[in-house]
N, C-alpha and C. Protein backbone atom coordinates (compact mmCIF):
# COMPACT_ATOMS: atom_id res chain seq x y z
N UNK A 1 -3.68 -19.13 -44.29
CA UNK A 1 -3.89 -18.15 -43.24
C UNK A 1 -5.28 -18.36 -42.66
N UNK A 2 -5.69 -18.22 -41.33
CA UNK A 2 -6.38 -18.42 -40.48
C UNK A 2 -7.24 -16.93 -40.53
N UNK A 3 -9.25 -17.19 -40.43
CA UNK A 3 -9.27 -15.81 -39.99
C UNK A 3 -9.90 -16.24 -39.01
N UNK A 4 -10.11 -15.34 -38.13
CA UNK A 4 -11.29 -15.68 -36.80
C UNK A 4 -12.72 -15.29 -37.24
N UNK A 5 -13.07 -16.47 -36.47
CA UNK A 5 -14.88 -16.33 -36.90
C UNK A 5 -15.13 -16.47 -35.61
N UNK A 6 -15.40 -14.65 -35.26
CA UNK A 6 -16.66 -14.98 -33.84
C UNK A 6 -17.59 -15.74 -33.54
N UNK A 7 -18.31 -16.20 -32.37
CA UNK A 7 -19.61 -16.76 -32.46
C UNK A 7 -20.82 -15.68 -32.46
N UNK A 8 -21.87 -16.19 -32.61
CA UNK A 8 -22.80 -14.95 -32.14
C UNK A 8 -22.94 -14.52 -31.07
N UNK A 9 -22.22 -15.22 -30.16
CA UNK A 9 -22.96 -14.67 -28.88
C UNK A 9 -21.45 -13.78 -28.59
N UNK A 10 -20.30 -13.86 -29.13
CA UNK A 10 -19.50 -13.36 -29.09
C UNK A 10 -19.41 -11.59 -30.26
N UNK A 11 -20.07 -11.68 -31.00
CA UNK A 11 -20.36 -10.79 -32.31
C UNK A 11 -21.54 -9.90 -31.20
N UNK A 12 -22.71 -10.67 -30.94
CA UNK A 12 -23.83 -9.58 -30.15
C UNK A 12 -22.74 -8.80 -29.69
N UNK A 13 -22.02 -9.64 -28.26
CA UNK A 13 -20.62 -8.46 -26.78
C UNK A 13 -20.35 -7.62 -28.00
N UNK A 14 -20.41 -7.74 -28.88
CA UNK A 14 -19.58 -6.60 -29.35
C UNK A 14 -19.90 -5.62 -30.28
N UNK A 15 -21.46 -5.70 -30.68
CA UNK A 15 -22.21 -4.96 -30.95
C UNK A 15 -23.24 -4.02 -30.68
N UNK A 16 -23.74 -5.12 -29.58
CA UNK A 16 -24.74 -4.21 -28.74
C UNK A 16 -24.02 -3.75 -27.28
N UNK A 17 -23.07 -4.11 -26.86
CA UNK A 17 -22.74 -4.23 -25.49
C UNK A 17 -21.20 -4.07 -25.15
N UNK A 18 -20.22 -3.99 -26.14
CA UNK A 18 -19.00 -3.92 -26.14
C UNK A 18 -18.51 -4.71 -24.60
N UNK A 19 -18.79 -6.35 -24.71
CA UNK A 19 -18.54 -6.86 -24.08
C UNK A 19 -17.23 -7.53 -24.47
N UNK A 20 -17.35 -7.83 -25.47
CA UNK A 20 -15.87 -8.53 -25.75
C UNK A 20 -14.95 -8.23 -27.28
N UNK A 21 -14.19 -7.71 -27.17
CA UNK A 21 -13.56 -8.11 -28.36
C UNK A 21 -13.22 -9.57 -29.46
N UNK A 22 -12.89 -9.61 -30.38
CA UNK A 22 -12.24 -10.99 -30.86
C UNK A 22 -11.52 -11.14 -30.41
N UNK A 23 -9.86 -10.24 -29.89
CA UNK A 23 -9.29 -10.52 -29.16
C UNK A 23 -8.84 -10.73 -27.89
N UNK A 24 -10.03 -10.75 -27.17
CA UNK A 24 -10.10 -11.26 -25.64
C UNK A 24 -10.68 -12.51 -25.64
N UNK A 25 -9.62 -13.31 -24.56
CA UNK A 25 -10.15 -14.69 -24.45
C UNK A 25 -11.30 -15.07 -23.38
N UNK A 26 -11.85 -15.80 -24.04
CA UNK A 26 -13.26 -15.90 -22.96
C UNK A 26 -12.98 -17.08 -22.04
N UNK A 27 -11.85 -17.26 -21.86
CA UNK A 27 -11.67 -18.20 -20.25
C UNK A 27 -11.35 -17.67 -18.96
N UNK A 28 -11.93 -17.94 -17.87
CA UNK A 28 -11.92 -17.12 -16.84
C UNK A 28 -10.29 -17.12 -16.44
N UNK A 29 -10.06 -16.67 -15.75
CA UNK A 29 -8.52 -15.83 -15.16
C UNK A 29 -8.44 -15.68 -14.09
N UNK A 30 -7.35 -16.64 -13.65
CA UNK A 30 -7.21 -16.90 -11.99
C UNK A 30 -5.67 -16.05 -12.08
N UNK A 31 -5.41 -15.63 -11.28
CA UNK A 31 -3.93 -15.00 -10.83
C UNK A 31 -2.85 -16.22 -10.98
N UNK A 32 -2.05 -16.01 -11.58
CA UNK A 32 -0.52 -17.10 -10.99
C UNK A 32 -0.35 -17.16 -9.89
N UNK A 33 0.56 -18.12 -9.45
CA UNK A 33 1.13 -18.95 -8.24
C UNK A 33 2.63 -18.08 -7.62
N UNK A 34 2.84 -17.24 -8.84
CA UNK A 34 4.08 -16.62 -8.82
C UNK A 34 3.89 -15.35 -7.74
N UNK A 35 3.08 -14.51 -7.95
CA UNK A 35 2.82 -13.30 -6.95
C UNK A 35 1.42 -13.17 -6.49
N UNK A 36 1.12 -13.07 -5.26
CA UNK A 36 -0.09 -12.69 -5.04
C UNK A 36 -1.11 -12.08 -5.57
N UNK A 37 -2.28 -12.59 -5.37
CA UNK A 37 -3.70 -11.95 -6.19
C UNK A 37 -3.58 -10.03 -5.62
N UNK A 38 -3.69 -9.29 -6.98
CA UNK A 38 -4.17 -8.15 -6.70
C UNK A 38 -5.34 -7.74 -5.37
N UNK A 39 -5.26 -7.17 -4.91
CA UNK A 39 -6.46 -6.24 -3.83
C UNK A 39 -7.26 -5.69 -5.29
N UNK A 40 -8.18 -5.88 -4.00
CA UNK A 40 -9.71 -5.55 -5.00
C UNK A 40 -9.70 -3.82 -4.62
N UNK A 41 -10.21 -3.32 -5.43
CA UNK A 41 -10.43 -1.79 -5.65
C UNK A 41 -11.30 -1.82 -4.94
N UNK A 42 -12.01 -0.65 -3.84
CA UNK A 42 -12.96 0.21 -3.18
C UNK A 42 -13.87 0.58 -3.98
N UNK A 43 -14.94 0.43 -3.95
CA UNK A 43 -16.16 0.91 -4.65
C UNK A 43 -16.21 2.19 -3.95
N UNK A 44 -16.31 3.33 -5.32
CA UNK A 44 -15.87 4.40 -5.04
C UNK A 44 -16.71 5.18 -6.14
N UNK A 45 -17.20 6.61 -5.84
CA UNK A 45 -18.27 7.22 -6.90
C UNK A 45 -19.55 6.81 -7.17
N UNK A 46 -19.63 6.01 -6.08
CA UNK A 46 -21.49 5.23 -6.52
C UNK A 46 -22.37 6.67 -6.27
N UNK A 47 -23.17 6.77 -6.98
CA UNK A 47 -24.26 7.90 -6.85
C UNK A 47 -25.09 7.55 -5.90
N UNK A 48 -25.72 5.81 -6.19
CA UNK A 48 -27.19 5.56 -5.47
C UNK A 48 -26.65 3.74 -5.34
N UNK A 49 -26.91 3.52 -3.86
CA UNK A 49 -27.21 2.13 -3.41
C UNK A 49 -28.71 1.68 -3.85
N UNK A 50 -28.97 0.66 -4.53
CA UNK A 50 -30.39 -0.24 -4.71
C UNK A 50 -30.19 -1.40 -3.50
N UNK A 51 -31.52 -1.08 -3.34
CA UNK A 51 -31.64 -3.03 -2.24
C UNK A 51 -30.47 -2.85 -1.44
N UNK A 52 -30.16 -1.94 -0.84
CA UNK A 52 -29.21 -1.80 0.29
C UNK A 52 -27.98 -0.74 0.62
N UNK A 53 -27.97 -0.62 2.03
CA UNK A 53 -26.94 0.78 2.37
C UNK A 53 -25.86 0.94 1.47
N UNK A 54 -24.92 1.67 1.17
CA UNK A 54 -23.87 1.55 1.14
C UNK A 54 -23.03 0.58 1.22
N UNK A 55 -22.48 -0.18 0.35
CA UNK A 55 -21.02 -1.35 1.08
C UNK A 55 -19.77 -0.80 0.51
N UNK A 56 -19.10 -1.67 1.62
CA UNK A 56 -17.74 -1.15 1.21
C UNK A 56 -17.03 -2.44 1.47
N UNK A 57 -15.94 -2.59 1.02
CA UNK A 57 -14.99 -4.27 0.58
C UNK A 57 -14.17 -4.38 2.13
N UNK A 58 -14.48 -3.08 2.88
CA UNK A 58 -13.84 -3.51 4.18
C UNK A 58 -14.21 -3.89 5.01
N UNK A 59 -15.98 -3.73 4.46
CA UNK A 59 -17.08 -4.06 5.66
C UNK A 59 -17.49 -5.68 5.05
N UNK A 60 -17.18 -6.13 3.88
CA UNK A 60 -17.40 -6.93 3.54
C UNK A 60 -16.02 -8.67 3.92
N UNK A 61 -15.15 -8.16 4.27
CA UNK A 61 -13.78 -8.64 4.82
C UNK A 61 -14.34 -10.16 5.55
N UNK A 62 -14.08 -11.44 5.27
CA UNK A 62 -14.27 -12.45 5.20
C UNK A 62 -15.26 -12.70 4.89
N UNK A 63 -16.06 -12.65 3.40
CA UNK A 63 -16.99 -13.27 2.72
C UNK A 63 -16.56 -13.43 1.51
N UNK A 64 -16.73 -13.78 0.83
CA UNK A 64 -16.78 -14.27 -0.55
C UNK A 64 -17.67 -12.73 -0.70
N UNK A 65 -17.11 -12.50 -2.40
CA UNK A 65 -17.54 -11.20 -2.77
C UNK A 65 -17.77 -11.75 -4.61
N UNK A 66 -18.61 -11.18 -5.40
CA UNK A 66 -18.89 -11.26 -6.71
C UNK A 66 -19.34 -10.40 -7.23
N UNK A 67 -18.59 -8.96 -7.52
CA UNK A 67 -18.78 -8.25 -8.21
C UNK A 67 -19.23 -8.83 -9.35
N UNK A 68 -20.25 -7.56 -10.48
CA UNK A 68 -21.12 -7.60 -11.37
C UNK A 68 -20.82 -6.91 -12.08
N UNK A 69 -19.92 -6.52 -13.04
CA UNK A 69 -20.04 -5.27 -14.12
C UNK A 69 -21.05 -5.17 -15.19
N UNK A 70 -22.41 -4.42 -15.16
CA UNK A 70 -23.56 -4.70 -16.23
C UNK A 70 -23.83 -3.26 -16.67
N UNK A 71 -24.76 -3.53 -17.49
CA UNK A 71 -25.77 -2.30 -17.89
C UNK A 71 -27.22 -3.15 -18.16
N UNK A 72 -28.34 -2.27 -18.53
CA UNK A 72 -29.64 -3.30 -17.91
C UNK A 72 -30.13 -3.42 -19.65
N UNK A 73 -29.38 -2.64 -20.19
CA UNK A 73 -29.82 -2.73 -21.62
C UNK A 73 -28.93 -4.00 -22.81
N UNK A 74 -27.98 -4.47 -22.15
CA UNK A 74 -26.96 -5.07 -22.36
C UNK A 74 -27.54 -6.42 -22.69
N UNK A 75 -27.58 -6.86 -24.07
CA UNK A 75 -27.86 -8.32 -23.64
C UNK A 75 -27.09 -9.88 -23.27
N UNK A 76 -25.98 -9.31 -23.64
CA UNK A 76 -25.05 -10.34 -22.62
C UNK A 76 -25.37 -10.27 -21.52
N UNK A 77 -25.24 -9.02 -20.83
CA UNK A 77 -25.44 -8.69 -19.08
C UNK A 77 -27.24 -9.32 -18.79
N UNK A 78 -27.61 -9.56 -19.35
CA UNK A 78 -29.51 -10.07 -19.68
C UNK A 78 -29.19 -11.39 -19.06
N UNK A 79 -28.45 -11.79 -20.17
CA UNK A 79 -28.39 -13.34 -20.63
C UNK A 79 -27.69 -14.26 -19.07
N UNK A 80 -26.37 -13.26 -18.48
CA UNK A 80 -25.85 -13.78 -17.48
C UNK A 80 -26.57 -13.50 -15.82
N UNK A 81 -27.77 -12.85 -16.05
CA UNK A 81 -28.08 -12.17 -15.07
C UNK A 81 -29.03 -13.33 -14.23
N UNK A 82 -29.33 -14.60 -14.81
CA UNK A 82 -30.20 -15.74 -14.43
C UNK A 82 -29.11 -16.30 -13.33
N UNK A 83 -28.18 -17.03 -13.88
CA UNK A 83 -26.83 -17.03 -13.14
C UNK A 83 -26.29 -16.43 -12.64
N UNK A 84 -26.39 -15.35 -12.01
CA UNK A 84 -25.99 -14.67 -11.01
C UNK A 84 -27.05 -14.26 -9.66
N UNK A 85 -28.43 -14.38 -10.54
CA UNK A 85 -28.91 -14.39 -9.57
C UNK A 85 -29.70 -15.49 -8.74
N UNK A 86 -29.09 -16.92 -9.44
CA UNK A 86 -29.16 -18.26 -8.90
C UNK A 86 -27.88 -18.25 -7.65
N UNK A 87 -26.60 -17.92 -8.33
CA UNK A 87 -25.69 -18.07 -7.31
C UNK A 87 -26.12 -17.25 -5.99
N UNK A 88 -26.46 -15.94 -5.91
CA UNK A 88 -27.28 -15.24 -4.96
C UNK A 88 -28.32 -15.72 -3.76
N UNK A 89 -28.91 -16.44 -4.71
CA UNK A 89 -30.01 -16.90 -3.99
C UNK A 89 -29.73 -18.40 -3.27
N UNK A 90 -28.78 -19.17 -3.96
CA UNK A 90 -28.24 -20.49 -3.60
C UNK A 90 -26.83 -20.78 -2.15
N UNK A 91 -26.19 -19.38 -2.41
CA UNK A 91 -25.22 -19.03 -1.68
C UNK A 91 -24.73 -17.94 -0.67
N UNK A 92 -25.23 -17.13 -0.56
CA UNK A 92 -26.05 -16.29 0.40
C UNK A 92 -25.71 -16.61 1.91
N UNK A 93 -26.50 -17.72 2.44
CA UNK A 93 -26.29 -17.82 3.47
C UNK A 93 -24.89 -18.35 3.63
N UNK A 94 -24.40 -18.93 2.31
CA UNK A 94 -23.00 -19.65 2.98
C UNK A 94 -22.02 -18.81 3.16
N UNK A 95 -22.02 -17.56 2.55
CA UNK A 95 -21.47 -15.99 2.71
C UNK A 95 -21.28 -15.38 1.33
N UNK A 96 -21.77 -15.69 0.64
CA UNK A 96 -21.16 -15.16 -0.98
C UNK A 96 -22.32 -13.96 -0.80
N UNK A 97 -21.55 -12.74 -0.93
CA UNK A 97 -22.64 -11.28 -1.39
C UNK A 97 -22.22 -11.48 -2.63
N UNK A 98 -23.13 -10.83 -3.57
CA UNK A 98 -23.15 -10.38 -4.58
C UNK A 98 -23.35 -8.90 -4.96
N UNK A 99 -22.40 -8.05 -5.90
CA UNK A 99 -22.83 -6.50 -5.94
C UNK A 99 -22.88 -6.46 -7.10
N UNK A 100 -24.11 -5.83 -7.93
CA UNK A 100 -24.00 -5.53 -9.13
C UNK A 100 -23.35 -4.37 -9.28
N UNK A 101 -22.42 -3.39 -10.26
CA UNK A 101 -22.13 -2.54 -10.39
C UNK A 101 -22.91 -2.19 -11.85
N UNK A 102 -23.30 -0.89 -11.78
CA UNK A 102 -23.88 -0.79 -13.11
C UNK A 102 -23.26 0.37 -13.54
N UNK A 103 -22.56 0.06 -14.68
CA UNK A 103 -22.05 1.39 -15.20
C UNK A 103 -22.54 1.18 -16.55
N UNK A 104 -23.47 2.49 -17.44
CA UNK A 104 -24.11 2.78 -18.24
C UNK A 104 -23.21 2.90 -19.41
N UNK A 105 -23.53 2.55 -20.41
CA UNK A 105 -22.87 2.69 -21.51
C UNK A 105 -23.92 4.20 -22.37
N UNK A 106 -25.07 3.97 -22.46
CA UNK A 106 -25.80 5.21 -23.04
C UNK A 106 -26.22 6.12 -21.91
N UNK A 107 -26.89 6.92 -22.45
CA UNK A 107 -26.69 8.48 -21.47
C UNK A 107 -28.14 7.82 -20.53
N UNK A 108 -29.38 7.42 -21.40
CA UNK A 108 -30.48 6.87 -20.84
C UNK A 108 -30.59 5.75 -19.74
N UNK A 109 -29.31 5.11 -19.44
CA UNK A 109 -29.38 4.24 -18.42
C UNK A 109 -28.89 4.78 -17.33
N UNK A 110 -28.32 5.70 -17.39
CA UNK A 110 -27.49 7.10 -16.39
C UNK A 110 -28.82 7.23 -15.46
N UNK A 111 -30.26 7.15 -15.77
CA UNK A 111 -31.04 7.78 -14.91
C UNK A 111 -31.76 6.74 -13.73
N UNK A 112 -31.62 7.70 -13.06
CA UNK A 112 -31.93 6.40 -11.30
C UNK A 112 -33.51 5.87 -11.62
N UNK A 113 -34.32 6.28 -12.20
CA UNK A 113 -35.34 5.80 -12.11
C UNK A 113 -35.23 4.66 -13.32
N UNK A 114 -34.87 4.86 -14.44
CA UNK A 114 -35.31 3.53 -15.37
C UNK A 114 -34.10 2.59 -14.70
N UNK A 115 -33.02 3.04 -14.27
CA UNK A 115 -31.79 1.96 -13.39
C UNK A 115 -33.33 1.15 -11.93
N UNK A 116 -33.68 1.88 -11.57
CA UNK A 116 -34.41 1.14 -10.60
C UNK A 116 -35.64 0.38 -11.32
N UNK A 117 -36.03 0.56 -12.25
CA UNK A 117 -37.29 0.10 -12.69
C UNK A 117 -36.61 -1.30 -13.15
N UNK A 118 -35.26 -1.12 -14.12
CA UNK A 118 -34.69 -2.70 -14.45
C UNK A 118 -34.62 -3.64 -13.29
N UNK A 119 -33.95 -2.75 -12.40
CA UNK A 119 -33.98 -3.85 -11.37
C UNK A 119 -35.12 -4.70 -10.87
N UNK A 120 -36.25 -3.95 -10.72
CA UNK A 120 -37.21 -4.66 -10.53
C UNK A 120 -37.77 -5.56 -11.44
N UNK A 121 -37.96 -5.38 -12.82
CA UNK A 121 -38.34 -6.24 -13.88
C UNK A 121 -37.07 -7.42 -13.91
N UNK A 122 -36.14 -7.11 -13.75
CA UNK A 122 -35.15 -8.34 -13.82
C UNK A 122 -34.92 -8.86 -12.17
N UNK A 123 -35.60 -8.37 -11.30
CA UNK A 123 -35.97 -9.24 -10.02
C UNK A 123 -34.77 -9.44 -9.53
N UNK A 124 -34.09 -8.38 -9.66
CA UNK A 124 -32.62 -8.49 -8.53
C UNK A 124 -33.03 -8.56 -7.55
N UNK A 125 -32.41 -8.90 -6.51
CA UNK A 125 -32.53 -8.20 -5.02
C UNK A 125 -31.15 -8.23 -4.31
N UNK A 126 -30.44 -8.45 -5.03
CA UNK A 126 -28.73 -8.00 -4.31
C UNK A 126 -28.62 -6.84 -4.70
N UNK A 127 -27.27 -6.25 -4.05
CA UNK A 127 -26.88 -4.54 -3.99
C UNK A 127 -26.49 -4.06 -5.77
N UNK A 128 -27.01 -3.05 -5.61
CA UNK A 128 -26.93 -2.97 -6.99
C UNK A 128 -26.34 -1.20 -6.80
N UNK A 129 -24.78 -0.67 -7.25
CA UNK A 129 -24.42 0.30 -7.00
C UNK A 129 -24.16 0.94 -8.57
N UNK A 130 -24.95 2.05 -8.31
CA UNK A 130 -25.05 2.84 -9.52
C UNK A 130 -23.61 3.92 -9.97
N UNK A 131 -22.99 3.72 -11.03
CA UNK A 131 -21.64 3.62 -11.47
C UNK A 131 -21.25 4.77 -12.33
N UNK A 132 -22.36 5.73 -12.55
CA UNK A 132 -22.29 7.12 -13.81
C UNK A 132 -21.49 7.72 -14.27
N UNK A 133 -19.98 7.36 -13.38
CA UNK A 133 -19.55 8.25 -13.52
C UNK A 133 -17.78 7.17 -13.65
N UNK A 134 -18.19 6.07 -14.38
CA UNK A 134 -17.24 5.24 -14.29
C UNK A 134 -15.98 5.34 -13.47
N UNK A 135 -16.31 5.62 -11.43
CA UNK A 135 -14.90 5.44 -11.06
C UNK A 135 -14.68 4.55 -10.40
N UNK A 136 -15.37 3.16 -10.46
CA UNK A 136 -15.50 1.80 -10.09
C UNK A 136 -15.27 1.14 -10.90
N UNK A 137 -15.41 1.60 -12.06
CA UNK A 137 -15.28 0.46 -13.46
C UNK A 137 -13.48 0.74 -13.85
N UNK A 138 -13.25 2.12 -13.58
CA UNK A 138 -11.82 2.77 -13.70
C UNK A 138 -11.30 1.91 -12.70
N UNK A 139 -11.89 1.43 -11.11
CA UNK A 139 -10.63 1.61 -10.40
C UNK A 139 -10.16 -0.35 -10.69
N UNK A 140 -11.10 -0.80 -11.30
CA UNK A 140 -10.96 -2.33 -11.42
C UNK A 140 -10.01 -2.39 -13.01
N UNK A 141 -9.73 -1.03 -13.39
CA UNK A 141 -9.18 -1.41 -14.62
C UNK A 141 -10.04 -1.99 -15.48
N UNK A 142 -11.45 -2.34 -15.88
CA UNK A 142 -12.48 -2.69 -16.58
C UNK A 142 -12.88 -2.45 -17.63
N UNK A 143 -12.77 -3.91 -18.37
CA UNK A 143 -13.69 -2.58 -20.15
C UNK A 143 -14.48 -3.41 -20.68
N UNK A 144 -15.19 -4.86 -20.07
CA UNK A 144 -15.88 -5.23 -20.53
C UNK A 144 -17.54 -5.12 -19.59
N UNK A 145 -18.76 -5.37 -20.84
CA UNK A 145 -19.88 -5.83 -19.85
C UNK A 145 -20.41 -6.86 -20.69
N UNK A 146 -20.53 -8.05 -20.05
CA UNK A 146 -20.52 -8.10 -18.22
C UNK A 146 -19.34 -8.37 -18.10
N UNK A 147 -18.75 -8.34 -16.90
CA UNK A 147 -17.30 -8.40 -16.12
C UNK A 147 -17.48 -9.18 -14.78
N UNK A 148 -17.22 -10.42 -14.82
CA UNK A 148 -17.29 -10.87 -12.83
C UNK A 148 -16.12 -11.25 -11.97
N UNK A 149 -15.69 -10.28 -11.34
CA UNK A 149 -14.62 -10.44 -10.36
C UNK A 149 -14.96 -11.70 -9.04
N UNK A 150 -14.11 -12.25 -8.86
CA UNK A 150 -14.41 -12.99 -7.67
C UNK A 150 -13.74 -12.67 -6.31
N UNK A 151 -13.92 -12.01 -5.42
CA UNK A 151 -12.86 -11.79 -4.38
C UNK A 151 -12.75 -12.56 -3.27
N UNK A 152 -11.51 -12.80 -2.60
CA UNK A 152 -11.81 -13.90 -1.91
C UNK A 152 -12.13 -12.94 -0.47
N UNK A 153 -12.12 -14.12 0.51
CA UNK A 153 -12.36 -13.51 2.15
C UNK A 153 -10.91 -12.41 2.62
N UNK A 154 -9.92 -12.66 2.28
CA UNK A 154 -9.22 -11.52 2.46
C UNK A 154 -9.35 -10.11 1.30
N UNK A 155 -9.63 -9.81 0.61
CA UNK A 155 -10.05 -8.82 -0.31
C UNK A 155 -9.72 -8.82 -1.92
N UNK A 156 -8.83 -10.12 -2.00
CA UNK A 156 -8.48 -9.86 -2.93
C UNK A 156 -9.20 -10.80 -4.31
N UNK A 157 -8.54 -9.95 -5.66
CA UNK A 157 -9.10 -10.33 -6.70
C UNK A 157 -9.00 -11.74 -6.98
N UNK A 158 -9.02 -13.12 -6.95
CA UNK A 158 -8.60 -14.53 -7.08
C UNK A 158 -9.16 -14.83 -9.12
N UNK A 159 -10.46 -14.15 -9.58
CA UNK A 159 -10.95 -14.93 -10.38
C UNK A 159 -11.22 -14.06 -11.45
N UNK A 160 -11.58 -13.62 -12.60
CA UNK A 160 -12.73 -13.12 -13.42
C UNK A 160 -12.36 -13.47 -14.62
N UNK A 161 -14.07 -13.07 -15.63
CA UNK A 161 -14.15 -13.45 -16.05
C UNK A 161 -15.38 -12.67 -17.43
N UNK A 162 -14.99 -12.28 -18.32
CA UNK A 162 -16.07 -11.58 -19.65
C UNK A 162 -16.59 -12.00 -20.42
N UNK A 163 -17.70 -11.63 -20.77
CA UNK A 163 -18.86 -11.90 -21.20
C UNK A 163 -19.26 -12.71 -20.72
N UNK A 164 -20.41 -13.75 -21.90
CA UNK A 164 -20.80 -14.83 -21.23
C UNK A 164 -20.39 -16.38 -20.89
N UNK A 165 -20.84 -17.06 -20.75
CA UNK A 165 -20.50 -18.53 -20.62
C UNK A 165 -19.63 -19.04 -19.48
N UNK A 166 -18.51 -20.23 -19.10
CA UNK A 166 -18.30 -20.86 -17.97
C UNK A 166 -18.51 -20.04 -16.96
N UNK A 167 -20.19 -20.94 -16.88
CA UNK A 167 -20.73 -20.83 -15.41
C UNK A 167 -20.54 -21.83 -14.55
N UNK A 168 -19.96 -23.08 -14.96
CA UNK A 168 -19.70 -24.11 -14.37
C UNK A 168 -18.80 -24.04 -13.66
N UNK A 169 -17.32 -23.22 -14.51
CA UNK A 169 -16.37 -22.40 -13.79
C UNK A 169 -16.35 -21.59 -12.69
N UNK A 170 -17.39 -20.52 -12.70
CA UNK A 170 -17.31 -19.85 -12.45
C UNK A 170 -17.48 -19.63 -10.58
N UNK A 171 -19.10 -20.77 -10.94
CA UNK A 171 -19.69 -21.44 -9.78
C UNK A 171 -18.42 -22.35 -9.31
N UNK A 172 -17.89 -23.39 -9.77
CA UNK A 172 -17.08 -23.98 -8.99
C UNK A 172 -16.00 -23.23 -8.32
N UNK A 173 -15.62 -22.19 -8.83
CA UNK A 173 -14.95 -21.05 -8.24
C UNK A 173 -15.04 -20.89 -7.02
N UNK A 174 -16.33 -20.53 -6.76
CA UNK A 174 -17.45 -20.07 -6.15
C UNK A 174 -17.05 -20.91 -4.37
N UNK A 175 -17.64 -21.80 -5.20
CA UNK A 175 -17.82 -23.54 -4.11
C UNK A 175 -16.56 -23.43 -3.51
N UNK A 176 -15.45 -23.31 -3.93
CA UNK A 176 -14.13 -23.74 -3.76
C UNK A 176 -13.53 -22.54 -2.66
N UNK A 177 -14.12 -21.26 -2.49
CA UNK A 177 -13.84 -20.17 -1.91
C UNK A 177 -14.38 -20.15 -0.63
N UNK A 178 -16.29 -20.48 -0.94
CA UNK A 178 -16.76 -20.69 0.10
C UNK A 178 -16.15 -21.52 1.17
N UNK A 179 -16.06 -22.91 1.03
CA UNK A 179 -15.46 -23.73 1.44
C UNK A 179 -14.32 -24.00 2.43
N UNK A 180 -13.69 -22.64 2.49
CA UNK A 180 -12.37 -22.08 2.78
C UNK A 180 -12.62 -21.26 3.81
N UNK A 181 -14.04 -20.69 3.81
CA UNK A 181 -14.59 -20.17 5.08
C UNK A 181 -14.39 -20.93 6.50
N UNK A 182 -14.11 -20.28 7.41
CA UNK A 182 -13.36 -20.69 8.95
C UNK A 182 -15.25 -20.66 8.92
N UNK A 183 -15.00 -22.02 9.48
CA UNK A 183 -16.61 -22.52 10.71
C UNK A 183 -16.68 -21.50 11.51
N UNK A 184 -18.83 -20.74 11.91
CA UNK A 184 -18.48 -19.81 12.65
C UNK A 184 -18.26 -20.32 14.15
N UNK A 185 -17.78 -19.31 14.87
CA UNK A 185 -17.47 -19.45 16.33
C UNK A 185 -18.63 -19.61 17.40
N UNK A 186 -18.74 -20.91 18.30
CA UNK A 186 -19.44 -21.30 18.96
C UNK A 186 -19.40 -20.13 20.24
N UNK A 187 -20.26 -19.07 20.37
CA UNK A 187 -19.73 -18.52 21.96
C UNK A 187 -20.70 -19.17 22.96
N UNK A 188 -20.04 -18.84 23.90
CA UNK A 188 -20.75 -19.92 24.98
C UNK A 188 -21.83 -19.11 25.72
N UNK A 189 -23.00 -19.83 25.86
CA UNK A 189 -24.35 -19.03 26.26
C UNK A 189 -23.95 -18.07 27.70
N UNK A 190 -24.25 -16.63 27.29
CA UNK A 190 -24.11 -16.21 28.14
C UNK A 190 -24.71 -16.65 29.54
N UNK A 191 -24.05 -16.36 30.69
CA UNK A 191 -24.35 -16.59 31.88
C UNK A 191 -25.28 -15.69 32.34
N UNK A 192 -25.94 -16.42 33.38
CA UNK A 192 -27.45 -15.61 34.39
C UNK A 192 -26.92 -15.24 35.31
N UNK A 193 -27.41 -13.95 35.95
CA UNK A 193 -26.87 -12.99 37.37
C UNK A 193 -27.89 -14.33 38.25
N UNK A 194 -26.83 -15.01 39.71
CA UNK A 194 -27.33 -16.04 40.39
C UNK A 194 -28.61 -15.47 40.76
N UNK A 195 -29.68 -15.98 41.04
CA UNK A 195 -31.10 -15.65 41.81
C UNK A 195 -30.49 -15.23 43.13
N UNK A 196 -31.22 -13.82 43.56
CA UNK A 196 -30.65 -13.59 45.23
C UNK A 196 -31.30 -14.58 45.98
């Protein structure tokens, strides 16, 4: 008989961070070929936008999207937060937003000020939507942190993926979505009223 032996970085998710169980597999998860990718859930119940207004997945409608499921105390969510905020900074202009969602696991990360102070010590600067009241983490069906959804340009869910590790994946994901982006539209220089 076989027993399972976590790794450590699999034992931490699930000590400090209830990121992963033993029995969740840590390979990312693309939808079958058989029925269409789920629609991505509405970010819904945010208390407080960081580093930016309000978004919403309808205003976001042909970009590449990468939800974030974290907490700032989390050290999986620590560990993956270099890589996410490389892809951010690398992909950005090609259209990939990135949103962190932060939904708190202890009562102490619940508060907007030490939630804003992480952000700054961990040097985010993508949207970071504060989650207290888990009905963003509910509406994605969610139970791990970290959690990264990938959505494509029509809204829907194509990718994700828990805890840590294939970032190689994850990014090529990434590449492969972008890519798929329609070239933008050339409009033609507006015209001058003739000189009288």
């Amino acid at each position: 008989m076989k027993f399972f032996k976590p790794t450590v970085t699999l034992l931490a998710a699930c000590l400090f961070a209830s990121a992963c169980s033993p029995n969740v597999a840590a390979d990312p998860v693309e939808p079958n070929h058989t029925s269409p990718a789920p629609m991505a859930p509405e970010f819904t119940g945010i208390g407080q936008w960081i580093n930016s207004t309000p978004q919403t997945l309808q205003q976001l409608r042909g970009k590449v999207v990468l939800v974030e499921f974290w907490t700032y105390s989390c050290i999986n969510c620590i560990q993956v937060l270099p890589h996410t905020k490389a892809w951010h900074q690398q992909y950005a202009d090609d259209g990939l937003v990135v949103i962190g969602v932060h939904t708190p696991e202890y009562g102490y990360e619940k508060s907007l000020p030490n939630l804003q102070a992480a952000v700054k010590r961990f040097g985010i600067s993508y949207p970071v939507a504060q989650d207290n009241d888990y009905r963003t983490w509910n509406a994605y069906n969610n139970r791990y942190w970290p959690a990264l959804y990938l959505i494509d340009q029509d809204g829907r869910i194509v990718y994700q993926h828990f805890g840590e590790g294939e970032y190689e994946a994850t990014e090529a994901k990434i590449k492969q979505l972008l890519a798929k982006r329609p070239a933008p539209s050339s409009t033609p220089a507006a015209k001058r009223p003739a000189a009288p």
